[in-house]
C-alpha atoms as a PDB file:
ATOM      1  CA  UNK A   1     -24.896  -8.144  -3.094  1.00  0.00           C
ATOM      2  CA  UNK A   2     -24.441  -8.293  -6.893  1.00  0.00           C
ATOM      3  CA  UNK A   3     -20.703  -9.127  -8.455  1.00  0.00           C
ATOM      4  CA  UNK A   4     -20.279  -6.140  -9.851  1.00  0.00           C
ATOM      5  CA  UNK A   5     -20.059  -4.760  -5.903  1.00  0.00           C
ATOM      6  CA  UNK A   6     -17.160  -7.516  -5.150  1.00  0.00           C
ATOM      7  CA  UNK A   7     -15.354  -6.159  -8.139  1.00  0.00           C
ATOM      8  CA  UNK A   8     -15.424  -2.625  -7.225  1.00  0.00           C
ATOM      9  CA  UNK A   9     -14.414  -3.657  -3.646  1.00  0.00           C
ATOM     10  CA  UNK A  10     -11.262  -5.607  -5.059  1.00  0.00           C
ATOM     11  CA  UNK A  11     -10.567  -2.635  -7.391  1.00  0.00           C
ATOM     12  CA  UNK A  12     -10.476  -0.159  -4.947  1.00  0.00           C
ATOM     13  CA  UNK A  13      -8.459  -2.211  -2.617  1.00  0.00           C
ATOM     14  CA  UNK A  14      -5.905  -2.341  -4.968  1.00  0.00           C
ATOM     15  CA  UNK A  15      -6.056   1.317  -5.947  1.00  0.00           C
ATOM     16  CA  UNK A  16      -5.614   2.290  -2.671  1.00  0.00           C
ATOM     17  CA  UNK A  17      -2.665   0.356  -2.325  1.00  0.00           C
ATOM     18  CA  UNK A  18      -1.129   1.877  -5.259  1.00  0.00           C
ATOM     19  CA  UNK A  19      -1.918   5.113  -4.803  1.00  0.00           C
ATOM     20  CA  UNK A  20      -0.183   5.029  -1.036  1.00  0.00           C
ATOM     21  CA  UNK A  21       2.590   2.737  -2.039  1.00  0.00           C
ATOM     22  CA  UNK A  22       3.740   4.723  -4.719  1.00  0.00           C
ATOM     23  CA  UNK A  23       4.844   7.357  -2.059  1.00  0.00           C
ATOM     24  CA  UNK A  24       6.378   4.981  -0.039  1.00  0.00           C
ATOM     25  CA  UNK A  25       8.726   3.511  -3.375  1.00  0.00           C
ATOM     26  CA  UNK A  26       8.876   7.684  -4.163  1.00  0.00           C
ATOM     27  CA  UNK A  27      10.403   8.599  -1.059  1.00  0.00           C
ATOM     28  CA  UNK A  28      12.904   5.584  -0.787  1.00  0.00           C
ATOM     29  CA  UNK A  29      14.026   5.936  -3.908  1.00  0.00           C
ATOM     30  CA  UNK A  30      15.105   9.429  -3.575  1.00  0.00           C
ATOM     31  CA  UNK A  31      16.436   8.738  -0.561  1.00  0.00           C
ATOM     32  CA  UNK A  32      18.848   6.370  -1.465  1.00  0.00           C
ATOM     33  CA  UNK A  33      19.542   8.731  -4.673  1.00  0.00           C
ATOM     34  CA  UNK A  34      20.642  11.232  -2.788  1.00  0.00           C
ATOM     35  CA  UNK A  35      22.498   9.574   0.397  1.00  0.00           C
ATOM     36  CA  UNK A  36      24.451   7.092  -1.247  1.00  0.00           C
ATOM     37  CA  UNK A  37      24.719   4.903   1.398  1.00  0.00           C
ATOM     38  CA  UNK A  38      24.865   0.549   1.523  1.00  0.00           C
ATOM     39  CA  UNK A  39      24.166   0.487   5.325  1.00  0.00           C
ATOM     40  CA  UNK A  40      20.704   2.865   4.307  1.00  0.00           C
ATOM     41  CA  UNK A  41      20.401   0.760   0.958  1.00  0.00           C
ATOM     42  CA  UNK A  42      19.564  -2.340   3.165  1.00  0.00           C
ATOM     43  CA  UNK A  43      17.656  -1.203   5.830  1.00  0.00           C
ATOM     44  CA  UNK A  44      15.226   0.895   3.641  1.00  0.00           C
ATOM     45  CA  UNK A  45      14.633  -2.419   2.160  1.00  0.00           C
ATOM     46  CA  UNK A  46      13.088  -3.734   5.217  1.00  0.00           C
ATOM     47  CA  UNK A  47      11.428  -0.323   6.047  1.00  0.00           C
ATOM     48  CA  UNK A  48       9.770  -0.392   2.284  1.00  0.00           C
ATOM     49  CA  UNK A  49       8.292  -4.523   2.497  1.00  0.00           C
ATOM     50  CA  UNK A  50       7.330  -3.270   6.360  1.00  0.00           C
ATOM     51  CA  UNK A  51       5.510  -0.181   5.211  1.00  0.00           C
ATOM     52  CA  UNK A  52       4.085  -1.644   2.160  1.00  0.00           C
ATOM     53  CA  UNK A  53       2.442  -4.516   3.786  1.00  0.00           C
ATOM     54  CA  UNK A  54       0.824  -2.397   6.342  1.00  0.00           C
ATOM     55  CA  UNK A  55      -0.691  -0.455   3.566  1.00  0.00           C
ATOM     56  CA  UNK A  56      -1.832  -3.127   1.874  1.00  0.00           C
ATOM     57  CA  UNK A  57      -3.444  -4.524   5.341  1.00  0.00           C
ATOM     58  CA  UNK A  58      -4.997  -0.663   5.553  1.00  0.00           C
ATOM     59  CA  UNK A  59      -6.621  -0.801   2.468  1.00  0.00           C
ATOM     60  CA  UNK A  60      -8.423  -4.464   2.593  1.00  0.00           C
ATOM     61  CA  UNK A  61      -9.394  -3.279   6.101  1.00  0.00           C
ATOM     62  CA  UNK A  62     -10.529   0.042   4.681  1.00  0.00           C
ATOM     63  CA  UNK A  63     -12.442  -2.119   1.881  1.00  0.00           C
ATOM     64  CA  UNK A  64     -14.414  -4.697   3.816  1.00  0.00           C
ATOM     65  CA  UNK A  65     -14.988  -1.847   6.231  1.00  0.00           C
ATOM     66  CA  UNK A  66     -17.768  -1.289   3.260  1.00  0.00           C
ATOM     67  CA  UNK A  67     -19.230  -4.401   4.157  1.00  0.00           C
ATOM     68  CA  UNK A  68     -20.741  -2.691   7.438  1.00  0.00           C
ATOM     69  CA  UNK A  69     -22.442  -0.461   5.715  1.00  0.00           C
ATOM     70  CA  UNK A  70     -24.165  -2.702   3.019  1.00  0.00           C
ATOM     71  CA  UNK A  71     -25.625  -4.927   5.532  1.00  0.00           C
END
């Protein structure tokens, strides 16, 4: 497996992350826009680092998932 495969496995791991995360930041933010709320301001903190990292687990599982296939 050349280099060029481990960067393209790296760079869609962190695409994917993006790409998903950037709904989760989306939807939080307008959430807290609209309900004005400190009691929702600190627990959507949690609920956004929770969420995030399980995305970012989902796409480096997604990614070496590849790995299966190559070999």
């Amino acid at each position: 497996m050349g280099l060029l495969f481990y960067f393209s496995v790296i760079r869609d791991t962190i695409l994917n992350f993006f790409q998903n995360g950037i709904w989760v930041l989306g939807f939080f933010y307008l959430l807290i826009k609209i309900f004005e709320n400190a009691k929702l301001k600190h627990f959507s903190k949690y609920v956004i680092a929770i969420v995030l990292g399980i995305l970012f687990i989902n796409a480096i599982w997604v990614n070496i998932d590849r790995f299966k296939y190559i070999n």
